[in-house]
N, C-alpha and C. Protein backbone atom coordinates (compact mmCIF):
# COMPACT_ATOMS: atom_id res chain seq x y z
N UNK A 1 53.92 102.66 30.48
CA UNK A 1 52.81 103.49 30.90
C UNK A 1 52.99 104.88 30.30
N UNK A 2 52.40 105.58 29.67
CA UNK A 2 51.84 106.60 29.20
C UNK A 2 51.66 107.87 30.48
N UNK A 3 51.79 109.13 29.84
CA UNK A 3 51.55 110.08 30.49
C UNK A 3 49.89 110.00 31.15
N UNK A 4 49.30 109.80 30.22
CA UNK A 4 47.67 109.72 30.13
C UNK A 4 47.04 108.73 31.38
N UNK A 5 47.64 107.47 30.97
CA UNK A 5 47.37 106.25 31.86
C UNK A 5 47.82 106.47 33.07
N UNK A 6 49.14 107.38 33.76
CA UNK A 6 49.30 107.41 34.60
C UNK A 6 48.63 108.51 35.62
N UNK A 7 48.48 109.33 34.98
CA UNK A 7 48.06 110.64 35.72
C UNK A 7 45.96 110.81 35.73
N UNK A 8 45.36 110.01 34.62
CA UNK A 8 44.12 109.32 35.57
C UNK A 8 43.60 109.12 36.31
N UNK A 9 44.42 108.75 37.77
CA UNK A 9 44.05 108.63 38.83
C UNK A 9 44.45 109.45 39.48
N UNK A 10 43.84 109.60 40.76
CA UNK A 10 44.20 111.00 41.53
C UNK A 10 42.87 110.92 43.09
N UNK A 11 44.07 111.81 43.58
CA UNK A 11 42.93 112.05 44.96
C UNK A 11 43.61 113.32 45.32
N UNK A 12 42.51 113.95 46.00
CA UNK A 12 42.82 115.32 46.83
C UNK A 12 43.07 115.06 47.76
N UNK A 13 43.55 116.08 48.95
CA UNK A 13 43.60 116.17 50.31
C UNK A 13 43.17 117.81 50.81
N UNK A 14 42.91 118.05 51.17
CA UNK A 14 42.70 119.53 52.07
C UNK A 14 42.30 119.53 53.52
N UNK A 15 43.63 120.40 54.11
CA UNK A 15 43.79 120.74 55.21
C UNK A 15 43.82 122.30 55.56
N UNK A 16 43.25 122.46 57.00
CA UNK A 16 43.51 123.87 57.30
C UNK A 16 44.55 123.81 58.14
N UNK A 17 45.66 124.25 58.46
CA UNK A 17 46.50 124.59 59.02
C UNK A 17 46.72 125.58 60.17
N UNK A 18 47.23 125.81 61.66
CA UNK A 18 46.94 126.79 62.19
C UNK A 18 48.80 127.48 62.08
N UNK A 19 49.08 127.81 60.98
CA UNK A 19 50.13 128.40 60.98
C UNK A 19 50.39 129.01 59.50
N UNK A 20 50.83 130.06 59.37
CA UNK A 20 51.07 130.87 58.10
C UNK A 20 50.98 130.09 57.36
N UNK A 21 51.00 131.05 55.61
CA UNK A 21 51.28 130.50 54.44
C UNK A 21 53.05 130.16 54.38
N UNK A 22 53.71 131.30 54.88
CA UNK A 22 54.95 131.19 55.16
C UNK A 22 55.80 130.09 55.59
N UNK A 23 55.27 129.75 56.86
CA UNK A 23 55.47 128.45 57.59
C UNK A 23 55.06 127.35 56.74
N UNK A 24 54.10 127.04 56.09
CA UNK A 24 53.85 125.83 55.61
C UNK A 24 54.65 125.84 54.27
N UNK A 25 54.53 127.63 53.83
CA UNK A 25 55.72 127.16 52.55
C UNK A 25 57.13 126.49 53.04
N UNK A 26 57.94 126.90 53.97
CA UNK A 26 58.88 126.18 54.08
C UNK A 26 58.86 125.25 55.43
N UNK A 27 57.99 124.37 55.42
CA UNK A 27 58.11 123.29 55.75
C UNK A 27 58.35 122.31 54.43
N UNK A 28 57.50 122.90 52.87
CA UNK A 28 57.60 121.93 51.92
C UNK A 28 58.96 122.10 51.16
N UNK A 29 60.06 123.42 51.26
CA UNK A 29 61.10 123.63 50.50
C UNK A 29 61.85 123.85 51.62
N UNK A 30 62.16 123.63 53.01
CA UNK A 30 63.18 123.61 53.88
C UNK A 30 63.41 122.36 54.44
N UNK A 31 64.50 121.34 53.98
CA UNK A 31 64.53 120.19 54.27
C UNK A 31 65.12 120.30 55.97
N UNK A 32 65.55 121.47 56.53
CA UNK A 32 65.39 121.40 57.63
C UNK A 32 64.20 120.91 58.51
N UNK A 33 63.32 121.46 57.93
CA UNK A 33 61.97 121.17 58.41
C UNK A 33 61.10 120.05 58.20
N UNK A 34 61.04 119.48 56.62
CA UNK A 34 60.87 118.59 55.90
C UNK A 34 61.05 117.00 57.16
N UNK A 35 62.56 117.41 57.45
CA UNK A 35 62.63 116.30 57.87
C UNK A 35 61.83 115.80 59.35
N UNK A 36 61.14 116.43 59.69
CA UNK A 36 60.04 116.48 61.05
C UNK A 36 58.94 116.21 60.66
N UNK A 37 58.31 116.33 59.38
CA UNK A 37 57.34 115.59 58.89
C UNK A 37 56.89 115.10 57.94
N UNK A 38 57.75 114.79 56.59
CA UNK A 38 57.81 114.61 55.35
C UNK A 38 57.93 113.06 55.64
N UNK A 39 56.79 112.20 56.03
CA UNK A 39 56.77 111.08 56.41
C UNK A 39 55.34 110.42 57.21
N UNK A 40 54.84 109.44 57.17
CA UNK A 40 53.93 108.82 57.87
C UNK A 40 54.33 108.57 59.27
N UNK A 41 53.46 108.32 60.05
CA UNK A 41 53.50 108.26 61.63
C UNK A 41 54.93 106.56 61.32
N UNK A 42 54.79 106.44 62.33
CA UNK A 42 55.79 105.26 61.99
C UNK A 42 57.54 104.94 61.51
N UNK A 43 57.47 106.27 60.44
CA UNK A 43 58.95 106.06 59.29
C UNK A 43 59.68 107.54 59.96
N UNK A 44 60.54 107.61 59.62
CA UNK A 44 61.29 109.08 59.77
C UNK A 44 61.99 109.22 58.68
N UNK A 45 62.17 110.54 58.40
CA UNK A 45 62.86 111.05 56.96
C UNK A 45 64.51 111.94 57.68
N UNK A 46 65.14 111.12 57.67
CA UNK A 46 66.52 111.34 58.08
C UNK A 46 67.19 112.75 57.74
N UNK A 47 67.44 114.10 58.14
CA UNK A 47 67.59 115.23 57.44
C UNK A 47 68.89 114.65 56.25
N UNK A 48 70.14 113.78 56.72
CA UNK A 48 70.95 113.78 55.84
C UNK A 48 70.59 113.42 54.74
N UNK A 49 69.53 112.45 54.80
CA UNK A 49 68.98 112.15 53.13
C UNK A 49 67.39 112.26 53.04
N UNK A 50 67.57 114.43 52.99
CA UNK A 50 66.80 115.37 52.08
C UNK A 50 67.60 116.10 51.53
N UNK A 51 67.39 116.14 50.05
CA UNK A 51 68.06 117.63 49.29
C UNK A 51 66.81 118.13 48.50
N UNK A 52 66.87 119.89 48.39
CA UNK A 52 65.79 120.04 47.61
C UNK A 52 66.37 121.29 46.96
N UNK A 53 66.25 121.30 45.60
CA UNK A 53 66.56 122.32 44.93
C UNK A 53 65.57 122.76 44.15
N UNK A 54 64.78 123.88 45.02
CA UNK A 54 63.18 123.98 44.93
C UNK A 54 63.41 125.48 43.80
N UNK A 55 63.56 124.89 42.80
CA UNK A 55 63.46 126.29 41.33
C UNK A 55 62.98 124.83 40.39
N UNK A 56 62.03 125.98 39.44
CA UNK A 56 61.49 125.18 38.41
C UNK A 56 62.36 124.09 37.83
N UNK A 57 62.83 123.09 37.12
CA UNK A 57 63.73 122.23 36.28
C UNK A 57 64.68 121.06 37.93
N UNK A 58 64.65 122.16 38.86
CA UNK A 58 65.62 121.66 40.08
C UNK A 58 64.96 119.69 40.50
N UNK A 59 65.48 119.01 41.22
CA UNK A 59 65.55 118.23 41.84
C UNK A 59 65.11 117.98 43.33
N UNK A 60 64.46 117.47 43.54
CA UNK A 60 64.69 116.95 45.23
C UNK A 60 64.50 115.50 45.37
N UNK A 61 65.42 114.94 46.61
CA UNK A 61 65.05 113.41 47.01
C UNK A 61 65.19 114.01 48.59
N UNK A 62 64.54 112.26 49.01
CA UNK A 62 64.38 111.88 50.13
C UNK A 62 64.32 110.74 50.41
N UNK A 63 64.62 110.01 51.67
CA UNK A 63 64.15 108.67 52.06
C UNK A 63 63.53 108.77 53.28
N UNK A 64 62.76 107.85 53.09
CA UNK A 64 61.54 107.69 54.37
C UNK A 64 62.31 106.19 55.25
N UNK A 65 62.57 106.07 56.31
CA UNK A 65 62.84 104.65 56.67
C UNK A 65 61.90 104.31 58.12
N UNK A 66 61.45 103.40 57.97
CA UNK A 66 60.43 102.43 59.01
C UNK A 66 61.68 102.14 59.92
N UNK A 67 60.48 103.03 61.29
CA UNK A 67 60.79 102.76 62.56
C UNK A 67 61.28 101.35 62.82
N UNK A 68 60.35 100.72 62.41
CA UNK A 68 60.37 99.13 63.50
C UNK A 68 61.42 98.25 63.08
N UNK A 69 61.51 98.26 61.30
CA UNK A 69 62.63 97.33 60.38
C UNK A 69 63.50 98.01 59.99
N UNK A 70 63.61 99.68 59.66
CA UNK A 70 64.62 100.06 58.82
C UNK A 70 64.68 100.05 57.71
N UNK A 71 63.58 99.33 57.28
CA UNK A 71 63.45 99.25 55.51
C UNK A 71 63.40 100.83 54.70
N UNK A 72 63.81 101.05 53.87
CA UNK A 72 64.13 102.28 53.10
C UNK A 72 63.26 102.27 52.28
N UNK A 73 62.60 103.88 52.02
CA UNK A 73 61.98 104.28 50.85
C UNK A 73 62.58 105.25 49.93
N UNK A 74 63.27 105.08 49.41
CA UNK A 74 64.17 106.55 48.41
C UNK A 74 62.76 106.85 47.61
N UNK A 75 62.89 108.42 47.39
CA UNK A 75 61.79 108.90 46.52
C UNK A 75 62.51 110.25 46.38
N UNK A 76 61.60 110.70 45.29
CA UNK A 76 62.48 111.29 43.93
C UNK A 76 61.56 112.57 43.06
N UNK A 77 61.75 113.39 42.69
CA UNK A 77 61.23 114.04 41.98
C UNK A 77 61.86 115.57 40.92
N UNK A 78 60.64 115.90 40.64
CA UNK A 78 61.23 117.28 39.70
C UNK A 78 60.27 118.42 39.97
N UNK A 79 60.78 119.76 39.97
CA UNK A 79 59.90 120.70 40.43
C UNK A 79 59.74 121.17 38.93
N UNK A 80 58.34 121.57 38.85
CA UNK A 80 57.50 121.54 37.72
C UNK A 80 57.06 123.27 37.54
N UNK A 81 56.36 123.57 38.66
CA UNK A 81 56.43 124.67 38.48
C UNK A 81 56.44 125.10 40.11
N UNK A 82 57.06 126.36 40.43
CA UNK A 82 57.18 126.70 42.09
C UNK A 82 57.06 128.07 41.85
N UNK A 83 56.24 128.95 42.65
CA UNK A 83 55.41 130.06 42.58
C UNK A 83 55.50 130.63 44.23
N UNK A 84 56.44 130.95 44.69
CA UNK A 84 56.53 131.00 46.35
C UNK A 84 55.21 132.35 46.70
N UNK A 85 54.61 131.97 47.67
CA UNK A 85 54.69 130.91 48.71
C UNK A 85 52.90 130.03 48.62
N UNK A 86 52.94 130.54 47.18
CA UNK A 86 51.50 129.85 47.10
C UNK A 86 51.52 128.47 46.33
N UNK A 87 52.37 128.15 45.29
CA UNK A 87 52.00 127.21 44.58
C UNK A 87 53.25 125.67 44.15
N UNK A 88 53.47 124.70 44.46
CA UNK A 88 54.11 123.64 43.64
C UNK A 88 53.85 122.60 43.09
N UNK A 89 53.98 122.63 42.39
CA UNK A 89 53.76 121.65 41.33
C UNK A 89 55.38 120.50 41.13
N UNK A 90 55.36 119.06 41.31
CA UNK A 90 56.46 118.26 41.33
C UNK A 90 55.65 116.68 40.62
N UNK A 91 56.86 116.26 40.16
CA UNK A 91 56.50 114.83 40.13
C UNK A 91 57.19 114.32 41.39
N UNK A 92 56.36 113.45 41.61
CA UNK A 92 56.44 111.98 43.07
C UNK A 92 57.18 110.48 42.62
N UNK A 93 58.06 109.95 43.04
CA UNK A 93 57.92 108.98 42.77
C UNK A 93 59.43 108.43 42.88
N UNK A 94 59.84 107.07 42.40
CA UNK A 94 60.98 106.52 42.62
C UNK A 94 62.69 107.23 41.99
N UNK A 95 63.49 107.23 42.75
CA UNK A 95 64.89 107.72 41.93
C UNK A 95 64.64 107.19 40.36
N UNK A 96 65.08 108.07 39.59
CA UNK A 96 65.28 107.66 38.25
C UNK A 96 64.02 107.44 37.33
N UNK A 97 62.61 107.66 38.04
CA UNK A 97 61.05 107.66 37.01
C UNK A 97 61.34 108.86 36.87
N UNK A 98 60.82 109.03 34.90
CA UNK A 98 61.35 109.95 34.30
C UNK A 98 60.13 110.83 34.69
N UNK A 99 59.85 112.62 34.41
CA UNK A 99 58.80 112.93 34.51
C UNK A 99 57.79 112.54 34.20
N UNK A 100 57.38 111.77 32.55
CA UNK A 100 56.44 112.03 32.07
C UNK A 100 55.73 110.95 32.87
N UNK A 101 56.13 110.20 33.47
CA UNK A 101 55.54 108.56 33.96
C UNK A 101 54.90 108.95 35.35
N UNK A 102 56.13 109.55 36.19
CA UNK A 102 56.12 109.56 37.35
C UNK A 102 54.46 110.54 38.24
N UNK A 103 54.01 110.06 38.82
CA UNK A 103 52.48 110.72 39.66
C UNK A 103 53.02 112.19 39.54
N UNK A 104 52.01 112.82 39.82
CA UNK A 104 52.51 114.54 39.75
C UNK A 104 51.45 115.03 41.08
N UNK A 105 52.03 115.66 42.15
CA UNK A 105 52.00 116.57 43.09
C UNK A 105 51.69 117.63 42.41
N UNK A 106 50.45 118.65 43.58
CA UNK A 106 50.37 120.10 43.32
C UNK A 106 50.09 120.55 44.67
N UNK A 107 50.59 121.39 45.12
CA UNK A 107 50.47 121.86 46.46
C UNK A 107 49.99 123.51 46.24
N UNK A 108 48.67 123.92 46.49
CA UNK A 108 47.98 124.91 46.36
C UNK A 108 48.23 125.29 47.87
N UNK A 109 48.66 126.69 48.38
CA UNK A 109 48.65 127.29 49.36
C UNK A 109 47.69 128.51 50.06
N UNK A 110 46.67 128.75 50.75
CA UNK A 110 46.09 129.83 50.49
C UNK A 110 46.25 130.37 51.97
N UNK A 111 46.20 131.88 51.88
CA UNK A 111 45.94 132.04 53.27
C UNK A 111 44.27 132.07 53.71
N UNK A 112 43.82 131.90 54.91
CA UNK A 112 43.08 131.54 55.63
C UNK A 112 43.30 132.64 57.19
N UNK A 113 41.53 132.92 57.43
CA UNK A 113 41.22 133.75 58.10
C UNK A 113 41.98 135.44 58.08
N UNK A 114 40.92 136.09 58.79
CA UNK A 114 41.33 137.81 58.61
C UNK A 114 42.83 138.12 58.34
N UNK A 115 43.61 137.86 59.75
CA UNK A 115 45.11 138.38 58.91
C UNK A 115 46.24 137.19 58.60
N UNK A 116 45.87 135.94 57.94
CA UNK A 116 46.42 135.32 57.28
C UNK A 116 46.69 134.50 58.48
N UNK A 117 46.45 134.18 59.58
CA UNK A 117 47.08 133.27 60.55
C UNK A 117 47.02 131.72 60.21
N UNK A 118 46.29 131.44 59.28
CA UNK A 118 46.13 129.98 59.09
C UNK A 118 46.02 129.52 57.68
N UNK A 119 46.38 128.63 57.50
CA UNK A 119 46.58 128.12 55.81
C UNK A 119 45.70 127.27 55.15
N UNK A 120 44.87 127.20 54.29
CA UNK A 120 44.41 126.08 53.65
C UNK A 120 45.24 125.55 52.76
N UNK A 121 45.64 124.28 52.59
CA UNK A 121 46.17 123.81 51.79
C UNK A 121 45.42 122.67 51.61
N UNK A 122 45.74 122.80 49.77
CA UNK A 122 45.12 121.70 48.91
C UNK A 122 46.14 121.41 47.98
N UNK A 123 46.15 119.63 48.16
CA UNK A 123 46.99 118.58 47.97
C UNK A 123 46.34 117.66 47.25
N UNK A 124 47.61 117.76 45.67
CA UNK A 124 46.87 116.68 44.78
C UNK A 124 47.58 115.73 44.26
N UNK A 125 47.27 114.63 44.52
CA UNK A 125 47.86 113.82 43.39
C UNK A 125 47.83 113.14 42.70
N UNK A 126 48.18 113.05 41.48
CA UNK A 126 47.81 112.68 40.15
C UNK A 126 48.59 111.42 39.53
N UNK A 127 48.01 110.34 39.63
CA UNK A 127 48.82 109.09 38.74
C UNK A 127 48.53 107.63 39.70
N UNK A 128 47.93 107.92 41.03
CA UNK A 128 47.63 107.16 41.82
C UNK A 128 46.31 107.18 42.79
N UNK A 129 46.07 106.26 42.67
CA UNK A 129 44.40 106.03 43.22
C UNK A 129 44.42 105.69 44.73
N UNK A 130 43.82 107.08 45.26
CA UNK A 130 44.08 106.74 46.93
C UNK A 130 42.80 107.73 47.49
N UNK A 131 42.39 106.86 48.48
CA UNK A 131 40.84 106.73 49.33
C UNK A 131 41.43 106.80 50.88
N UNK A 132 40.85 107.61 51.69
CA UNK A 132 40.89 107.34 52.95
C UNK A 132 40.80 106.10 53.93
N UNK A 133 41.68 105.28 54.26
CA UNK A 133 41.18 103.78 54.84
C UNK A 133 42.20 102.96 53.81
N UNK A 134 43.05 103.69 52.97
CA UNK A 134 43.31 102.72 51.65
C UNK A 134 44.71 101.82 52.71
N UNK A 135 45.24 102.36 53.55
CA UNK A 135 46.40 101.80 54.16
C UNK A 135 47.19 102.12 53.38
N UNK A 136 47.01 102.63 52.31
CA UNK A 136 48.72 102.97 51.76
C UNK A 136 48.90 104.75 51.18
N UNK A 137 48.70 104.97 49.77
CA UNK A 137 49.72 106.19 49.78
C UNK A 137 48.51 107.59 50.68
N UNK A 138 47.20 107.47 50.58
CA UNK A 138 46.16 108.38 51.05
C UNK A 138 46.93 108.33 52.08
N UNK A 139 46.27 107.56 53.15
CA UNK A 139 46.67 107.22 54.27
C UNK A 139 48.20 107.93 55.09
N UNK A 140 49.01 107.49 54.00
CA UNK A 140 50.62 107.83 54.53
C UNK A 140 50.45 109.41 54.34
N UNK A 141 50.36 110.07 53.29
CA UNK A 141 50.13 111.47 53.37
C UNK A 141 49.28 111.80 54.14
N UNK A 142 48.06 111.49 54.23
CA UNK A 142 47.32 112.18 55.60
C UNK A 142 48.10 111.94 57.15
N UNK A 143 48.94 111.21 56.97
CA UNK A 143 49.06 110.95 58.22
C UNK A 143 50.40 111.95 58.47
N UNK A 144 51.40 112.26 57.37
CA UNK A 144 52.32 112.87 57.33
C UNK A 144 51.73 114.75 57.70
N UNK A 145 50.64 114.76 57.11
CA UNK A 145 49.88 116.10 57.28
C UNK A 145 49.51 116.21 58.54
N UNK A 146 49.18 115.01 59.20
CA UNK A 146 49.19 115.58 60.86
C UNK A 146 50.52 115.62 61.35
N UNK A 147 51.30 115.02 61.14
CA UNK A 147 52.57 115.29 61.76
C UNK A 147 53.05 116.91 61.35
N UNK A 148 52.66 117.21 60.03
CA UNK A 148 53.09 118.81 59.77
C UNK A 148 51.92 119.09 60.74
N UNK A 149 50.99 119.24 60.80
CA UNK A 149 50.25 120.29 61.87
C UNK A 149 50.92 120.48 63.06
N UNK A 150 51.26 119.11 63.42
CA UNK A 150 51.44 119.49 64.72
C UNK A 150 53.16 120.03 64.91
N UNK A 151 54.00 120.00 63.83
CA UNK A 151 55.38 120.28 63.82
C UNK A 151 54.68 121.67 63.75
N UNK A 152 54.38 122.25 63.09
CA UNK A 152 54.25 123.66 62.65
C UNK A 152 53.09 124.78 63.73
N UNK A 153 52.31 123.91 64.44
CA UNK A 153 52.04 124.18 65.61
C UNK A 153 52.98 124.54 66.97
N UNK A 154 53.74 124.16 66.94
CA UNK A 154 54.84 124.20 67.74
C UNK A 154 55.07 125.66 68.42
């Protein structure tokens, strides 16, 4: 697969947030935090296996594992470009997919209302075809985005 062929497909997400730009920035580069909602309703993302070394060229993984079986998801990426506390850019995808293959993430941060109390964020991703209702990757990220609301609500 080709850079071209993969990154084709794509879907947005946008959410408003009722908590800083701040806060939502490091919920996405504090694997402290990460690990409370960097996951679909259902799975949990274990803090021991998050690392994120959130500078341009850096690395991060994670695994997601299902409540009910335990089955493991390792996932993998590269930070592309990181612009605190407004902008990241990463590839998504399995340990060891090289960049050029792998879906590509962009996480646009804005602040929202008079003195910044709330965040819009817009969420993209690029290399995979996902619809609301799809049961799989839409789905799992939207659902992970309510779990950040309501972690970051807190």
């Amino acid at each position: 697969m080709t850079d071209t062929d993969t990154r084709n497909k794509e879907f947005t997400i946008v959410r408003i947030f009722d908590a800083s730009r701040d806060v939502i920035w490091r919920a996405w580069t504090d694997p402290d935090e990460a690990t409370h909602w960097l996951h679909p309703r259902a799975l949990t993302s274990p803090r021991e296996d998050i690392e994120f070394d959130v500078r341009e060229g850096g690395t991060y993984r994670y695994t997601m594992v299902e409540d009910a079986s335990a089955e493991t998801h390792p996932t993998a990426g590269t930070y592309l470009e990181v612009v605190e506390p407004e902008r990241l850019v990463m590839t998504w995808g399995n340990p060891g997919d090289s960049v050029n293959e792998a879906p590509l993430l962009t996480i646009l941060l804005e602040e929202e209302g008079e003195t910044g109390e709330k965040t819009k964020m817009t969420f993209r991703l690029q290399g995979i075809d996902g619809q609301p209702g799809d049961g799989f990757v839409y789905d799992g990220w939207a659902s992970a985005f309510e779990l950040l609301g309501e972690h970051t609500a807190r």
